[in-house]
Protein backbone atom coordinates (compact mmCIF):
# COMPACT_ATOMS: atom_id res chain seq x y z
CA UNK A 1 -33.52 31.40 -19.15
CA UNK A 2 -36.47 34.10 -19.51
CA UNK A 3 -39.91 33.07 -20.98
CA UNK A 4 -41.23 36.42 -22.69
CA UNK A 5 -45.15 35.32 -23.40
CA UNK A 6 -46.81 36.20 -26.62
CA UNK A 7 -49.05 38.56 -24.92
CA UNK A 8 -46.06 40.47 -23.91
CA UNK A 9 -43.90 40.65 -27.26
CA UNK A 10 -46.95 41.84 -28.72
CA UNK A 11 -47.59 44.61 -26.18
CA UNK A 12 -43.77 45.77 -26.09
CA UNK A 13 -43.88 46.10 -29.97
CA UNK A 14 -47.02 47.95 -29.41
CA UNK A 15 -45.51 50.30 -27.16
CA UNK A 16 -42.28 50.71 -29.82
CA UNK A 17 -43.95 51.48 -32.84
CA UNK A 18 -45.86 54.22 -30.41
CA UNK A 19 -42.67 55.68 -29.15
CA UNK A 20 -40.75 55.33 -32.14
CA UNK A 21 -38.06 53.02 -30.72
CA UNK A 22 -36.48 50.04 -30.88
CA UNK A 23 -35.88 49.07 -27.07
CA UNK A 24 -38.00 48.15 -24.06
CA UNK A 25 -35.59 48.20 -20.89
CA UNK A 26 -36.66 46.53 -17.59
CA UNK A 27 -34.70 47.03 -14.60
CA UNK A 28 -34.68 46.29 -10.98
CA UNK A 29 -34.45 49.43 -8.87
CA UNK A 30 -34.08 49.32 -4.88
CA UNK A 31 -36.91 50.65 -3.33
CA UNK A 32 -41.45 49.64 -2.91
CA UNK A 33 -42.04 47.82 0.26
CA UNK A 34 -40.37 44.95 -0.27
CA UNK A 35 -36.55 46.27 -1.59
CA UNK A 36 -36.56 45.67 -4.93
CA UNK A 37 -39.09 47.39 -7.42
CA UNK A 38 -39.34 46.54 -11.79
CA UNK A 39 -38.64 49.71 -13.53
CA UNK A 40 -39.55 49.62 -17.05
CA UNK A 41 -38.98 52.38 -20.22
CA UNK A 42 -38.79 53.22 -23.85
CA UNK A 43 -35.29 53.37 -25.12
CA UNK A 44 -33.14 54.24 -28.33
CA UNK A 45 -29.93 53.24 -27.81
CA UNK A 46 -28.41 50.22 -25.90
CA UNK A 47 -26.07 50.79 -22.84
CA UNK A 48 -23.05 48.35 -22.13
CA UNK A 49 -24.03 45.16 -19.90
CA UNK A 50 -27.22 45.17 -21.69
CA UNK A 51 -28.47 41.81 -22.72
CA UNK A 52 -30.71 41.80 -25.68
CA UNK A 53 -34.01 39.27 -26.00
CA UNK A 54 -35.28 39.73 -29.36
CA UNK A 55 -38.87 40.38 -30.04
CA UNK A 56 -39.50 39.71 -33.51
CA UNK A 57 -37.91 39.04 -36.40
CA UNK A 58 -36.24 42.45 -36.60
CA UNK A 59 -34.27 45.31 -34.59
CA UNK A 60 -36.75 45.24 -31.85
CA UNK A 61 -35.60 43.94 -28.56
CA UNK A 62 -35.89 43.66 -24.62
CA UNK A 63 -33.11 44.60 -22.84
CA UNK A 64 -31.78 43.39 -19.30
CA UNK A 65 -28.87 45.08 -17.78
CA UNK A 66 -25.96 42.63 -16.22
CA UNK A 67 -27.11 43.53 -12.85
CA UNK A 68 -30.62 42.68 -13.23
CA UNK A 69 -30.57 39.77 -15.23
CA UNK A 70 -28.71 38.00 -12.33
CA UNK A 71 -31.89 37.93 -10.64
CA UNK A 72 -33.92 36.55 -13.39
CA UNK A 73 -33.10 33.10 -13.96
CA UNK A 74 -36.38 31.34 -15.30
CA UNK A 75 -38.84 34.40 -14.93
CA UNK A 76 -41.67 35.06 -16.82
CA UNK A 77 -42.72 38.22 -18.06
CA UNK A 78 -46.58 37.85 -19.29
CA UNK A 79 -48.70 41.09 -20.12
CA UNK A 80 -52.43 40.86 -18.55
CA UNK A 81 -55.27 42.90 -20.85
CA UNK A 82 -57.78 42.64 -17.94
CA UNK A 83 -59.00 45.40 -15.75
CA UNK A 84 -55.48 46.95 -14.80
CA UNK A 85 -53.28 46.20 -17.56
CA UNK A 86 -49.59 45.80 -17.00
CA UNK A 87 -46.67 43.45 -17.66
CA UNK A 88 -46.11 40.94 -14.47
CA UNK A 89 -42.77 39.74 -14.02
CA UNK A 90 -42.91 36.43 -12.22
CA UNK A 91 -39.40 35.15 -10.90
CA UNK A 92 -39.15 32.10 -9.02
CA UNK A 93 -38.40 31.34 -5.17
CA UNK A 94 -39.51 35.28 -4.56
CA UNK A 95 -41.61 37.26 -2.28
CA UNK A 96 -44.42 39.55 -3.74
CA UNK A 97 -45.26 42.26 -1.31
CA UNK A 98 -49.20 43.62 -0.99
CA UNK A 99 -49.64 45.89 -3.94
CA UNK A 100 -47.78 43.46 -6.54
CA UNK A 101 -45.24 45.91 -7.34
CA UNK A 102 -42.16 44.76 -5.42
CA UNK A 103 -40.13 42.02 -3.77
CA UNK A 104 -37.79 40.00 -2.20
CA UNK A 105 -35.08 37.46 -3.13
């Protein structure tokens, strides 16, 4: 199970209605300082494997790919207005490295 917080449902639709789209995509990627790295864009279309988490009552959704969402049982992605905005992705029994941006299993 994923948690999506209002904060961030709101700031993906945000960034839709911007880019004219109806998909935010988050993937892991190898690479940062820790091995695996969050990758996350603007799409159009969906790509088989992806798993859909809806974000309102309409077309607009998050999507996962089948890889990725292996690693993502009971996360939490949260959006944080503060100083440096981004979306945090918090995944249980995980290792953040230094700068936030990557980790470990």
């Amino acid at each position: 199970m994923i948690t999506i917080t209002e904060a961030a449902k709101e700031q993906m639709l945000h960034i839709l209605q911007k880019n004219n789209v109806n998909y935010v995509r988050y993937a892991l990627d190898g690479g940062g300082c820790s091995g695996l790295i969050g990758k996350w864009e603007s799409s159009s279309e969906l790509e088989e494997g992806d798993v859909p988490f809806d974000l309102d009552e309409g077309n607009n959704q998050l999507l996962i790919d089948k890889v990725t969402i292996t690693y993502m049982e009971n996360a939490t992605i949260d959006y944080t207005g503060d100083f440096m905005p981004a979306f945090k992705v918090s995944i249980p029994n995980t290792s953040s490295c230094g700068c936030g941006e990557s980790f470990q299993l």
